[in-house]
N, C-alpha and C. Protein backbone atom coordinates (compact mmCIF):
# COMPACT_ATOMS: atom_id res chain seq x y z
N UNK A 1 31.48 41.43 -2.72
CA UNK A 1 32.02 40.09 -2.60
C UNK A 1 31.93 39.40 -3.96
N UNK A 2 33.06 39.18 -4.07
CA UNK A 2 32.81 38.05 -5.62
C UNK A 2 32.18 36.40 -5.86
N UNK A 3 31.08 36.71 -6.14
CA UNK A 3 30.42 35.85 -6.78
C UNK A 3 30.94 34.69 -6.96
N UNK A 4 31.69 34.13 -7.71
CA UNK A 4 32.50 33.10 -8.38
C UNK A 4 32.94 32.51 -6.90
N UNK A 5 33.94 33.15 -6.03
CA UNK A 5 34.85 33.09 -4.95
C UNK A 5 33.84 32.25 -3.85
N UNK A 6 32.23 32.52 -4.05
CA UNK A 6 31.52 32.43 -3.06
C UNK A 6 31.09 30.77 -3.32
N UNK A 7 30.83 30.52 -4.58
CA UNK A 7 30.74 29.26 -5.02
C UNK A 7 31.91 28.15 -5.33
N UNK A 8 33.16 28.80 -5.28
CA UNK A 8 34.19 27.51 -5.07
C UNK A 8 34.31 27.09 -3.56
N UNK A 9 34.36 25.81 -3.57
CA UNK A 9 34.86 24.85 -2.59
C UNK A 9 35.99 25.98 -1.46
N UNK A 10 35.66 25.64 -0.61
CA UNK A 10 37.37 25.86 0.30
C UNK A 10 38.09 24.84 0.50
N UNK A 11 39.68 25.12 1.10
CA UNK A 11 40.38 23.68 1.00
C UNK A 11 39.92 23.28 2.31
N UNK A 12 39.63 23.65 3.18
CA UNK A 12 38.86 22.53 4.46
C UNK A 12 37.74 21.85 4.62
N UNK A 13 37.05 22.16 2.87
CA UNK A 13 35.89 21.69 2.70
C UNK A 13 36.16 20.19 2.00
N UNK A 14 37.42 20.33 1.35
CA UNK A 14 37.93 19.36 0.50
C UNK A 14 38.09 17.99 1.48
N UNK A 15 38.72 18.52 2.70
CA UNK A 15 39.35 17.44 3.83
C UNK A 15 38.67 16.80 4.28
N UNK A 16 39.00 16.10 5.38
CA UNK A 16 37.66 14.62 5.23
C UNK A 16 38.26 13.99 7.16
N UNK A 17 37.36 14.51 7.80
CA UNK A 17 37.90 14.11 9.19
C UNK A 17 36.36 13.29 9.37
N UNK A 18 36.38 12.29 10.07
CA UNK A 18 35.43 11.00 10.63
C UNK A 18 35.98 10.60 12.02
N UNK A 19 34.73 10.15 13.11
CA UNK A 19 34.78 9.68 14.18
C UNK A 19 33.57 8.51 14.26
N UNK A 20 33.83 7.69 15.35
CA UNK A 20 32.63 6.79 15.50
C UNK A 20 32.82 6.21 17.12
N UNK A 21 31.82 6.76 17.76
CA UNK A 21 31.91 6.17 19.10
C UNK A 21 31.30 4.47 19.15
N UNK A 22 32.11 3.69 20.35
CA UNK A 22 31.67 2.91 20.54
C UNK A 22 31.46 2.72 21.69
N UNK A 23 30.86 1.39 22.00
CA UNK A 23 30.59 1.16 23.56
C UNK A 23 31.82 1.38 24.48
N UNK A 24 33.09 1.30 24.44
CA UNK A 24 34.26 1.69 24.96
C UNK A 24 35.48 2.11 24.42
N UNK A 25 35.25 2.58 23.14
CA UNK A 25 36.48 3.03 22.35
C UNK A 25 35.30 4.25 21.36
N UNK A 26 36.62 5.25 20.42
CA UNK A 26 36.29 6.59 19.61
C UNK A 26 37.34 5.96 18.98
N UNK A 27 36.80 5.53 17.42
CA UNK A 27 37.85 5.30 16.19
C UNK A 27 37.66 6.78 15.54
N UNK A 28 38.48 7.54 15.10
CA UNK A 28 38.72 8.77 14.00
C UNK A 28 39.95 7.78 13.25
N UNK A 29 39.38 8.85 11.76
CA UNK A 29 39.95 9.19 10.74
C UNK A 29 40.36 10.45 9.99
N UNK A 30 41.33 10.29 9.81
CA UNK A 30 41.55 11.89 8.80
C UNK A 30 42.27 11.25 8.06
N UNK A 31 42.28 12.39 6.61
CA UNK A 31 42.68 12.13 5.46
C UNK A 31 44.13 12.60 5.38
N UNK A 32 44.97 12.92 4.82
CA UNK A 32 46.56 12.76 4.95
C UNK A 32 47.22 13.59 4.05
N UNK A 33 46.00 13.96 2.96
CA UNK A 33 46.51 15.24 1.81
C UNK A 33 46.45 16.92 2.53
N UNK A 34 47.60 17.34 1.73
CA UNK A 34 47.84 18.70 2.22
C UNK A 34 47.51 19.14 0.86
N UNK A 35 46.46 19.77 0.42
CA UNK A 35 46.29 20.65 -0.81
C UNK A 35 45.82 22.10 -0.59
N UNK A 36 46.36 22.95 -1.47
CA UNK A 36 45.78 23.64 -2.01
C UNK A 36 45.42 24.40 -3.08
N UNK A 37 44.04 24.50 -3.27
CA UNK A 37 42.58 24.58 -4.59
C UNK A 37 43.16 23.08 -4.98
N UNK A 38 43.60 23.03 -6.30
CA UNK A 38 43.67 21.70 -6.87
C UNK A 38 44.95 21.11 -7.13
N UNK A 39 45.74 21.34 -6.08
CA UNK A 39 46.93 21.06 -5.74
C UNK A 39 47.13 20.21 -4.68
N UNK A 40 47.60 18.98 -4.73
CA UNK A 40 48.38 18.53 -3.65
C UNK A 40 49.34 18.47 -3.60
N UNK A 41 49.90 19.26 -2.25
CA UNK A 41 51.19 19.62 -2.25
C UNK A 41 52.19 18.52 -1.03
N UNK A 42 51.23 17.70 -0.42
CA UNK A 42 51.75 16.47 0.33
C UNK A 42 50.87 15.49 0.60
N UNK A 43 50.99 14.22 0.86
CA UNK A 43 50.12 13.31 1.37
C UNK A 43 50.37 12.49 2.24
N UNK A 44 51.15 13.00 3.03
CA UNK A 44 51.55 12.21 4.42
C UNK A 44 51.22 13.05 5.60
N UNK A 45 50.27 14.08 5.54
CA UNK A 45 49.87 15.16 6.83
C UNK A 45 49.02 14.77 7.73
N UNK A 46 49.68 14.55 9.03
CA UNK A 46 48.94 14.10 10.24
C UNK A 46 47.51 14.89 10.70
N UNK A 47 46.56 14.72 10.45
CA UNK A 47 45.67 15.84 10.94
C UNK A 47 45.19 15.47 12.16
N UNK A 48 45.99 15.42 12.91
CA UNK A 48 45.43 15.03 14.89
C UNK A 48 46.55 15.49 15.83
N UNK A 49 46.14 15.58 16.59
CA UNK A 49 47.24 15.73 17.88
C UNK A 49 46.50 15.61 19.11
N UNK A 50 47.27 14.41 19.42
CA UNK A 50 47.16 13.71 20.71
C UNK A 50 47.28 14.58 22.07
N UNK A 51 46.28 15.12 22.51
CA UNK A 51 46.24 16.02 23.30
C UNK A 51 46.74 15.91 25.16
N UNK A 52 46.18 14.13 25.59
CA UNK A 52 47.29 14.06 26.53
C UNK A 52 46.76 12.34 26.18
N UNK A 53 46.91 11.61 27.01
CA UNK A 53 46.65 10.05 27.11
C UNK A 53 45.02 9.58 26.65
N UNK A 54 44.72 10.26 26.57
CA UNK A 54 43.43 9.39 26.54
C UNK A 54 42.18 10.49 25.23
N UNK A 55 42.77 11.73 24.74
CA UNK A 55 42.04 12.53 24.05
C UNK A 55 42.77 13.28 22.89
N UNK A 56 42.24 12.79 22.01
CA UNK A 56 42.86 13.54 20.67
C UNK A 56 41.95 14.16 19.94
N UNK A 57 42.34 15.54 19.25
CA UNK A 57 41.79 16.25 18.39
C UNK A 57 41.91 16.03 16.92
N UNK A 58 41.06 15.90 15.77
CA UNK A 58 41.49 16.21 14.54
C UNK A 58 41.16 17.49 13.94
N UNK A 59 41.62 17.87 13.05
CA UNK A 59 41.78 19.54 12.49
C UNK A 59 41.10 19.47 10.90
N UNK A 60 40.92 20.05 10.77
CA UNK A 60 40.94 20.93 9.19
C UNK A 60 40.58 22.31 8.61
N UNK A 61 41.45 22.76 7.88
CA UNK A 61 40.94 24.17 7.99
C UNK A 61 42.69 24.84 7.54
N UNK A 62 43.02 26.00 7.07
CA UNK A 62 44.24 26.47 6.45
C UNK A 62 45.11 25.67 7.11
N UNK A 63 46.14 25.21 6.52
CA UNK A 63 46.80 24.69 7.36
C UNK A 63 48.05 25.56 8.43
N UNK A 64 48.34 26.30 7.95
CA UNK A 64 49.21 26.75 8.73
C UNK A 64 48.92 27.13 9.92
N UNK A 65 46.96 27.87 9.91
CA UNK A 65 46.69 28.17 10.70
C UNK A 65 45.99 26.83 11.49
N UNK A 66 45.87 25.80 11.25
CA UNK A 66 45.47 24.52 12.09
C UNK A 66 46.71 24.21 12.70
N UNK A 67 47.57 23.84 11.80
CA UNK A 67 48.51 23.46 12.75
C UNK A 67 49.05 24.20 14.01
N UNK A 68 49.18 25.54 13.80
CA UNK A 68 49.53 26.23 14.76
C UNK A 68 48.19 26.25 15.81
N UNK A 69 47.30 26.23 15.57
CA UNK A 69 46.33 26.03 16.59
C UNK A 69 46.05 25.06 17.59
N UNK A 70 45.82 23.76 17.23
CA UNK A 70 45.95 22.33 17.37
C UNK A 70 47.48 22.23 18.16
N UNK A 71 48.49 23.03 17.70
CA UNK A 71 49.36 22.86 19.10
C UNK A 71 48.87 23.71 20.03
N UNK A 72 48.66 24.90 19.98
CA UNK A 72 48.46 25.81 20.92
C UNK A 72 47.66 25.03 22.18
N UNK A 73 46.37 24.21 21.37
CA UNK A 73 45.20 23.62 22.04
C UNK A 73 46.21 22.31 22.89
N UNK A 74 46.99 21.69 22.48
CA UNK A 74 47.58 20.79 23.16
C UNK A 74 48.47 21.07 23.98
N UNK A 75 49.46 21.96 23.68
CA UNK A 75 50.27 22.56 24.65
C UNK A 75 49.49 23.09 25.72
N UNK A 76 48.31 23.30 25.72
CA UNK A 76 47.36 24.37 26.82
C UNK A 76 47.05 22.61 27.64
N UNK A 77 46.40 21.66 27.16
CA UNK A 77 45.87 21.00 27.28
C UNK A 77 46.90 19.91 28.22
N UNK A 78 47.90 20.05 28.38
CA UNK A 78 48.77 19.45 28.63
C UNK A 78 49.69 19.99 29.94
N UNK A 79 49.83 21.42 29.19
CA UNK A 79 50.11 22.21 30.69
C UNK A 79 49.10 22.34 32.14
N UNK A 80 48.04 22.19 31.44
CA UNK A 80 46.77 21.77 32.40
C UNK A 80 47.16 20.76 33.43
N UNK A 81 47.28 19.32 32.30
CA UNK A 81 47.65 18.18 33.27
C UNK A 81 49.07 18.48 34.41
N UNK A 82 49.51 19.21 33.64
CA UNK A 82 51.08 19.15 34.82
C UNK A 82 50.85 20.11 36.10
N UNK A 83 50.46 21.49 35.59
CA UNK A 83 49.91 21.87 36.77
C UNK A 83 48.93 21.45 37.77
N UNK A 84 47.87 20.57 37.37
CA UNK A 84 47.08 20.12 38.22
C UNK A 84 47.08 18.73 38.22
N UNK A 85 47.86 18.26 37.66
CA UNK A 85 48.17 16.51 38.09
C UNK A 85 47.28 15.32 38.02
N UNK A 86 46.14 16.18 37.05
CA UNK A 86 44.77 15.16 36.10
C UNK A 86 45.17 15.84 35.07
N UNK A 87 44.73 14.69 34.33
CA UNK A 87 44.06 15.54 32.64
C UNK A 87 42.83 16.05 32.59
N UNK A 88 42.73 16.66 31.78
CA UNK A 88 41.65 17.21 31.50
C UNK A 88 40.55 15.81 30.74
N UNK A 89 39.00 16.17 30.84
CA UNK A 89 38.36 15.48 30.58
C UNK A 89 38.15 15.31 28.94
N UNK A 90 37.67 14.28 27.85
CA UNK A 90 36.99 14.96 27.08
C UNK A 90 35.94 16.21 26.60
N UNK A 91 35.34 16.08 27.47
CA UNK A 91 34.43 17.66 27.67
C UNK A 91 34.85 18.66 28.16
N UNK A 92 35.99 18.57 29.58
CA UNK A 92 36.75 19.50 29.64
C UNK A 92 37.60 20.19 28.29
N UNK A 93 38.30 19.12 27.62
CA UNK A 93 39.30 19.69 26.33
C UNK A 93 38.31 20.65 24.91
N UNK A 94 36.86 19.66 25.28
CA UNK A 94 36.21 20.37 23.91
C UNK A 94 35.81 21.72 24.52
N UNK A 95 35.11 21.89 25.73
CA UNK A 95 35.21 23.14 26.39
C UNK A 95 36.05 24.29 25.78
N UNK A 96 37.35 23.91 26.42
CA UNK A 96 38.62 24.62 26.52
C UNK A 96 38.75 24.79 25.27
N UNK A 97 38.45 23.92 24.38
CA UNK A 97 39.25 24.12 22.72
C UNK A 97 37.79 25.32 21.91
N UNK A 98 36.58 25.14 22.14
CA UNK A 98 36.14 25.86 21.57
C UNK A 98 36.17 27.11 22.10
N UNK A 99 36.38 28.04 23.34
CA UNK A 99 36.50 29.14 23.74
C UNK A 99 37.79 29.54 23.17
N UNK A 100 38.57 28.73 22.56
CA UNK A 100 39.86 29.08 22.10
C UNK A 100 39.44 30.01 20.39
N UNK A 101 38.29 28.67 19.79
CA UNK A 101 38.21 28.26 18.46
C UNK A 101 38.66 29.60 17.29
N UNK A 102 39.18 29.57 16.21
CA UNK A 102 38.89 30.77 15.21
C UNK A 102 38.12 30.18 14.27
N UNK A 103 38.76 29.79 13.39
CA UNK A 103 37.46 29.37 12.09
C UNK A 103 38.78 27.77 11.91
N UNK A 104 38.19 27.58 12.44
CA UNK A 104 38.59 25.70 12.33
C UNK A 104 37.84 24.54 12.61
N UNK A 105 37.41 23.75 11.90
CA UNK A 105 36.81 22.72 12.22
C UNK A 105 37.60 21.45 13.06
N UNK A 106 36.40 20.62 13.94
CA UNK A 106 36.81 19.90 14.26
C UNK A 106 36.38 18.64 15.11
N UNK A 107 36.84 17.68 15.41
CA UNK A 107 36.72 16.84 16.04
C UNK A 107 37.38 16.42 17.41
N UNK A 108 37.16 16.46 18.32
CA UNK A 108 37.40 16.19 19.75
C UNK A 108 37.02 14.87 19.86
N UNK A 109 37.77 13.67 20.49
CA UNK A 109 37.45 12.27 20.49
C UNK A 109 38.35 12.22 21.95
N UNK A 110 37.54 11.20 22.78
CA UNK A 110 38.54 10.86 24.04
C UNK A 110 37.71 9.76 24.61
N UNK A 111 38.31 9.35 25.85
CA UNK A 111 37.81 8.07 26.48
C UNK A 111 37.83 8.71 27.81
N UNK A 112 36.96 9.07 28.65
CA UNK A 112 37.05 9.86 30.15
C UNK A 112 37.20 8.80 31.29
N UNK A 113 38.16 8.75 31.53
CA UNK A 113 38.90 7.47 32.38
C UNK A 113 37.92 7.47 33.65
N UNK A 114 37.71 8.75 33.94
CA UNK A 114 36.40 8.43 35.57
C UNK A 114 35.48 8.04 35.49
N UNK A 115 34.58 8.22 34.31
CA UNK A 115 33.24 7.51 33.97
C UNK A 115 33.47 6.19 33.01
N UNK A 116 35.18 5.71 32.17
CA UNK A 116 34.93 4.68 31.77
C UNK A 116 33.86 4.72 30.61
N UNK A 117 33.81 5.57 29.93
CA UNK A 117 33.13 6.05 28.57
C UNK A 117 33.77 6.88 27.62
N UNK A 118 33.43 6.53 26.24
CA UNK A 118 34.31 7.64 25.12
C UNK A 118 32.84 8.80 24.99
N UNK A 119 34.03 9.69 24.11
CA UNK A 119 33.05 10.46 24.30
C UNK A 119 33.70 11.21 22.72
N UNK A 120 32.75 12.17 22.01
CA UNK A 120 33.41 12.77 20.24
C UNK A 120 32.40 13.92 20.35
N UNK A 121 33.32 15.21 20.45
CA UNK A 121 32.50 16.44 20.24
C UNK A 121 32.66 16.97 18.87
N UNK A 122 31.71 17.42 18.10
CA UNK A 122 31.92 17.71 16.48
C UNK A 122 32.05 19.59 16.68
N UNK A 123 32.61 19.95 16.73
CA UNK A 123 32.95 21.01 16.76
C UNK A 123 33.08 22.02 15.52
N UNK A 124 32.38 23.23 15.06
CA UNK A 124 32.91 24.01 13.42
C UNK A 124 33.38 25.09 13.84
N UNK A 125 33.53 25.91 12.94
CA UNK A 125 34.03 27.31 12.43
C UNK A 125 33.36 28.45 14.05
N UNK A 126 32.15 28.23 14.30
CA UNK A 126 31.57 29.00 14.71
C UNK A 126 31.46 28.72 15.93
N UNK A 127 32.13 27.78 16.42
CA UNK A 127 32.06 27.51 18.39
C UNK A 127 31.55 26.73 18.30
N UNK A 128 30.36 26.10 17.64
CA UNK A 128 29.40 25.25 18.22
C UNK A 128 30.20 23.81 18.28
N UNK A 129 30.11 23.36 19.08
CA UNK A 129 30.06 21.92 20.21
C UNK A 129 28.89 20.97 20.44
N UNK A 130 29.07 19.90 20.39
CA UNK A 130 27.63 18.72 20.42
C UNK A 130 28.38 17.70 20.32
N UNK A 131 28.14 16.92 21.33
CA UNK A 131 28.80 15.34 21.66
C UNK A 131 27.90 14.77 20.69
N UNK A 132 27.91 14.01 19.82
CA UNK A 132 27.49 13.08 19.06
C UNK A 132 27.94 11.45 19.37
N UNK A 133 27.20 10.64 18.57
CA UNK A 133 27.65 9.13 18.51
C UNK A 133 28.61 8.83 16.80
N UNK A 134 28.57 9.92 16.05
CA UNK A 134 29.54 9.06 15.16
C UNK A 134 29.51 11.00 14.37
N UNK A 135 30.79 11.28 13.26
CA UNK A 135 30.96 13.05 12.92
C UNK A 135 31.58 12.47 11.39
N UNK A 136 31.54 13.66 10.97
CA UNK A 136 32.25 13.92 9.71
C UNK A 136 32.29 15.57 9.33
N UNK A 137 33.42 16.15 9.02
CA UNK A 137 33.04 17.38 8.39
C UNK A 137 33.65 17.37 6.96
N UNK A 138 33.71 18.41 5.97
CA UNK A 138 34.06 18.26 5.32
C UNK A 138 32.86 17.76 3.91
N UNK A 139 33.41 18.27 2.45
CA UNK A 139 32.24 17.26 1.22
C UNK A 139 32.36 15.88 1.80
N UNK A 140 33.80 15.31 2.05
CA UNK A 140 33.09 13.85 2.76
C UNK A 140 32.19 13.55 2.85
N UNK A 141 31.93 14.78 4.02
CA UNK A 141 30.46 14.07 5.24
C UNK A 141 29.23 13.62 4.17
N UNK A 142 28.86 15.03 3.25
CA UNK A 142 27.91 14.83 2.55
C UNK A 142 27.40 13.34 1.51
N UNK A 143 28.95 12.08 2.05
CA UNK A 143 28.68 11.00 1.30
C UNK A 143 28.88 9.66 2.39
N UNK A 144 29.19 10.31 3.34
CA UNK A 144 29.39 9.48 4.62
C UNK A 144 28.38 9.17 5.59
N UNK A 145 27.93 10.35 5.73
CA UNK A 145 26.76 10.71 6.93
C UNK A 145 25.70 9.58 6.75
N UNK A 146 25.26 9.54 5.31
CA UNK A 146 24.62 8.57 5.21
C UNK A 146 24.80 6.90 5.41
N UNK A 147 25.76 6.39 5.53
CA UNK A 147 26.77 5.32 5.67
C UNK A 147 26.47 5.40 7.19
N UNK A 148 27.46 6.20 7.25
CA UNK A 148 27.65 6.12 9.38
C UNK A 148 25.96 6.04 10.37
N UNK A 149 25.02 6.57 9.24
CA UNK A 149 23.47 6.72 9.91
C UNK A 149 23.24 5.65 10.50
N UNK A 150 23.19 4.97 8.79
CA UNK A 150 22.83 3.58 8.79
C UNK A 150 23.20 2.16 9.29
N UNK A 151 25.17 2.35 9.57
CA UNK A 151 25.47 1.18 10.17
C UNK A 151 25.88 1.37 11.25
N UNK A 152 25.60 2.66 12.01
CA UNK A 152 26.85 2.72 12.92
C UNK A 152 25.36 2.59 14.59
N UNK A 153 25.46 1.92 15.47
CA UNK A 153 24.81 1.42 16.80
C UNK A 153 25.49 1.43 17.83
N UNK A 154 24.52 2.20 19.00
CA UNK A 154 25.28 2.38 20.06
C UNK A 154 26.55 1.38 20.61
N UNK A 155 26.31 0.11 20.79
CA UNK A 155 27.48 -1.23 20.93
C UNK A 155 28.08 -1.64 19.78
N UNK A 156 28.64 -0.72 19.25
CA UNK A 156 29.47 -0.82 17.58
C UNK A 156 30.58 -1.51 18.00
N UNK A 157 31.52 -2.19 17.74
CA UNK A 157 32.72 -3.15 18.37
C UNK A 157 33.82 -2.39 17.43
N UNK A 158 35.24 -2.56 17.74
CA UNK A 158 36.17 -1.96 17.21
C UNK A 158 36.11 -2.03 15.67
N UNK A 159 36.06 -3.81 15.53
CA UNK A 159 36.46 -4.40 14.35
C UNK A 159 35.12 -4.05 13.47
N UNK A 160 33.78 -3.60 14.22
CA UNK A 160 33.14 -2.95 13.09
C UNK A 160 33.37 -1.77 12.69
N UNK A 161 33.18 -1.04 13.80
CA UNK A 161 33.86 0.47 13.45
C UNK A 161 35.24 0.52 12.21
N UNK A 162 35.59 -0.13 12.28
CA UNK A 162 37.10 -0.40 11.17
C UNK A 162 35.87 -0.91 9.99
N UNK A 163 35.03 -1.44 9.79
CA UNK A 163 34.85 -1.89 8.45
C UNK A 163 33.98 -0.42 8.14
N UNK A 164 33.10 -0.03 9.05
CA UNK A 164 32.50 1.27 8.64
C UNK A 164 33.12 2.45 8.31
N UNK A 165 34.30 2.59 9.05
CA UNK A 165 35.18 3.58 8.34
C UNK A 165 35.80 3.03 7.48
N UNK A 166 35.77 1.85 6.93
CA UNK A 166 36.30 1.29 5.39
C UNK A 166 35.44 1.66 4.22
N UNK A 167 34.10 1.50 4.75
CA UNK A 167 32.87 1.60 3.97
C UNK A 167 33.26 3.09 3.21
N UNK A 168 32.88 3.98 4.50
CA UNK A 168 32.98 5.64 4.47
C UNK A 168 34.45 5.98 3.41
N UNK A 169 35.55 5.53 3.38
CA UNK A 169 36.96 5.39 2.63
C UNK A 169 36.49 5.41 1.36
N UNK A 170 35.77 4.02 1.00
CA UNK A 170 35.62 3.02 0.01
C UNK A 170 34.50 4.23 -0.91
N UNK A 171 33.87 4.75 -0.18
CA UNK A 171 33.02 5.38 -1.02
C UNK A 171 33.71 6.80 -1.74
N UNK A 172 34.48 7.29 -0.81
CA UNK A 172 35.21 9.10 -0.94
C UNK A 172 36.04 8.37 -2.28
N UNK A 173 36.58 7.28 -2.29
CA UNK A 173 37.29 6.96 -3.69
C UNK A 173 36.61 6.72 -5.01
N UNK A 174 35.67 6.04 -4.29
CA UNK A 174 34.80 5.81 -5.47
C UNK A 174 33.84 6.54 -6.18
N UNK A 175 33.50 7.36 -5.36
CA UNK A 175 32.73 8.94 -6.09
C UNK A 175 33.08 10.18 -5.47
N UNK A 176 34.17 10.42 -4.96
CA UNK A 176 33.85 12.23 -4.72
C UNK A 176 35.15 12.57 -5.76
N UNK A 177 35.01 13.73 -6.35
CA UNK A 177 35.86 13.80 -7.15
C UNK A 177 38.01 14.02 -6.82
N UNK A 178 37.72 14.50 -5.34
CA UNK A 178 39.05 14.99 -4.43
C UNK A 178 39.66 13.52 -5.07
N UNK A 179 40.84 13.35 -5.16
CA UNK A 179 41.65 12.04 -4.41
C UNK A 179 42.23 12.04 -3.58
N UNK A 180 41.90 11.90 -2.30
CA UNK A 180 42.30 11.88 -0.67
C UNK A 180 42.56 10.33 -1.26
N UNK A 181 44.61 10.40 -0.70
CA UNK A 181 45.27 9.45 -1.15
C UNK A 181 45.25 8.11 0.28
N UNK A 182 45.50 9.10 1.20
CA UNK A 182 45.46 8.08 2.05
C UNK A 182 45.34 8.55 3.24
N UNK A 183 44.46 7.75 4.49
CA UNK A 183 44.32 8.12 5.85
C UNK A 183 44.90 7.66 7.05
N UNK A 184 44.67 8.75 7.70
CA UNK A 184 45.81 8.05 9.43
C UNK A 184 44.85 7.75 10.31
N UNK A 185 44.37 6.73 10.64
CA UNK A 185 43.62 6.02 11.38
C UNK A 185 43.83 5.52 12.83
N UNK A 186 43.39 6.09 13.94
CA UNK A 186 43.77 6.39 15.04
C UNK A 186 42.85 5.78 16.02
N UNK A 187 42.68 5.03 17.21
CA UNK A 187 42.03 4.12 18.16
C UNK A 187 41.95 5.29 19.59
N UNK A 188 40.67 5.45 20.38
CA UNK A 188 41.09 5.68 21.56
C UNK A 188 40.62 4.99 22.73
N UNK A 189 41.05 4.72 23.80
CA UNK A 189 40.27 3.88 24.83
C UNK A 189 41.08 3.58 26.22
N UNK A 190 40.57 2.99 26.87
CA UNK A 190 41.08 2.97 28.51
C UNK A 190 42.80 3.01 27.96
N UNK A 191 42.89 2.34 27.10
CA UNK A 191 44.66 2.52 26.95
C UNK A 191 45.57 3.44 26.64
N UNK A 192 44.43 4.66 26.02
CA UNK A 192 45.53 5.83 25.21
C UNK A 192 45.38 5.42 23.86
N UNK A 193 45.88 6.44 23.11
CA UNK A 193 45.54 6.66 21.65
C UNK A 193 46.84 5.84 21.40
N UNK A 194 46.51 5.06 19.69
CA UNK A 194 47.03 3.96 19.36
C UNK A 194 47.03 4.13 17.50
N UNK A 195 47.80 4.40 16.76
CA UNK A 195 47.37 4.39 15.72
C UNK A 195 47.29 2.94 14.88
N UNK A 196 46.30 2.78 14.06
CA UNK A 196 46.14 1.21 13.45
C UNK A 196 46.13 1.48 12.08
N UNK A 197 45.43 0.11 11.56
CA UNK A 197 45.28 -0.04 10.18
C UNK A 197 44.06 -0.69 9.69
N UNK A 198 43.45 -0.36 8.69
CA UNK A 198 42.23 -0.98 8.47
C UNK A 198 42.36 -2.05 7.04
């Protein structure tokens, strides 16, 4: 194995996906650059897909092979609902999505309409699954995590959650070396996924 190869970055390490549960809503973020090594080759790339009304996934990881995955996971996720005439739960979808998983990271965010609670499974490469209260993968995390520790509380309100993922933004610009140009910022809750602005 080459040495050198083992110590560069990967490009899904570069990417920058964030969640933050609150008392009745899951704000995510993802970043919007398509690069690869030190190339950006777009910056308008959706990294989510709205899996049915109330649960969305974010991705990172090759893209060709995310994207094609992330539908697969929604198209499954969806055909679910039609054949059986519920959706699937948040925990049902992270379930279902990691028995799927290959080497993709990710985030699972939803609002489970029967219990009236959100819910954000942090999901990696390797299957593993764990509902958390707030995620990041990615070098991001390694400048976020600390941010989200510190401000983020079980009864977090929308409009804070929006300044904490401003915070978490404010910092990836201001010191990580990537320039992640810009993010798609996405709401979930009793209403269905909603994209906003911070």
């Amino acid at each position: 194995v080459d040495v050198i190869n083992l110590l560069q970055p990967s490009d899904q390490e570069m990417e920058f996906l964030v969640g933050i549960t609150g008392k009745d809503f899951v704000l995510t973020a993802a970043d919007t650059s398509a690069a690869r090594s030190i190339t950006v080759m777009k910056s308008t790339e959706d990294k989510s897909r709205d899996l049915n009304k109330h649960n969305i996934m974010l991705y990172s990881g090759e893209s060709g092979d995310t994207v094609n995955f992330a539908e697969y996971i929604q198209r499954n996720v969806r055909l679910y609902g039609i054949r059986n005439g519920i959706e699937l739960t948040p925990k049902a979808a992270a379930t279902f999505t990691r028995k799927q998983l290959a080497t993709i990271f990710l985030l699972i965010a939803g609002y489970d309409i029967t219990t009236s609670k959100p819910h954000l499974y942090w999901i990696d490469y390797l299957g593993s699954s764990v509902e958390v209260p707030f995620a990041a993968h990615g070098y991001g995390s390694y400048y976020c995590m600390s941010i989200l520790d510190r401000y983020h509380h079980p009864d977090i309100t929308l409009d804070e959650a929006k300044v904490l993922v401003k915070k978490c933004i404010d910092e990836l610009k201001s010191r990580f070396v990537i320039n992640l140009l810009d993010f798609k910022i996405k709401v979930t809750d009793q209403d269905g996924i909603r994209e906003i602005t911070i």
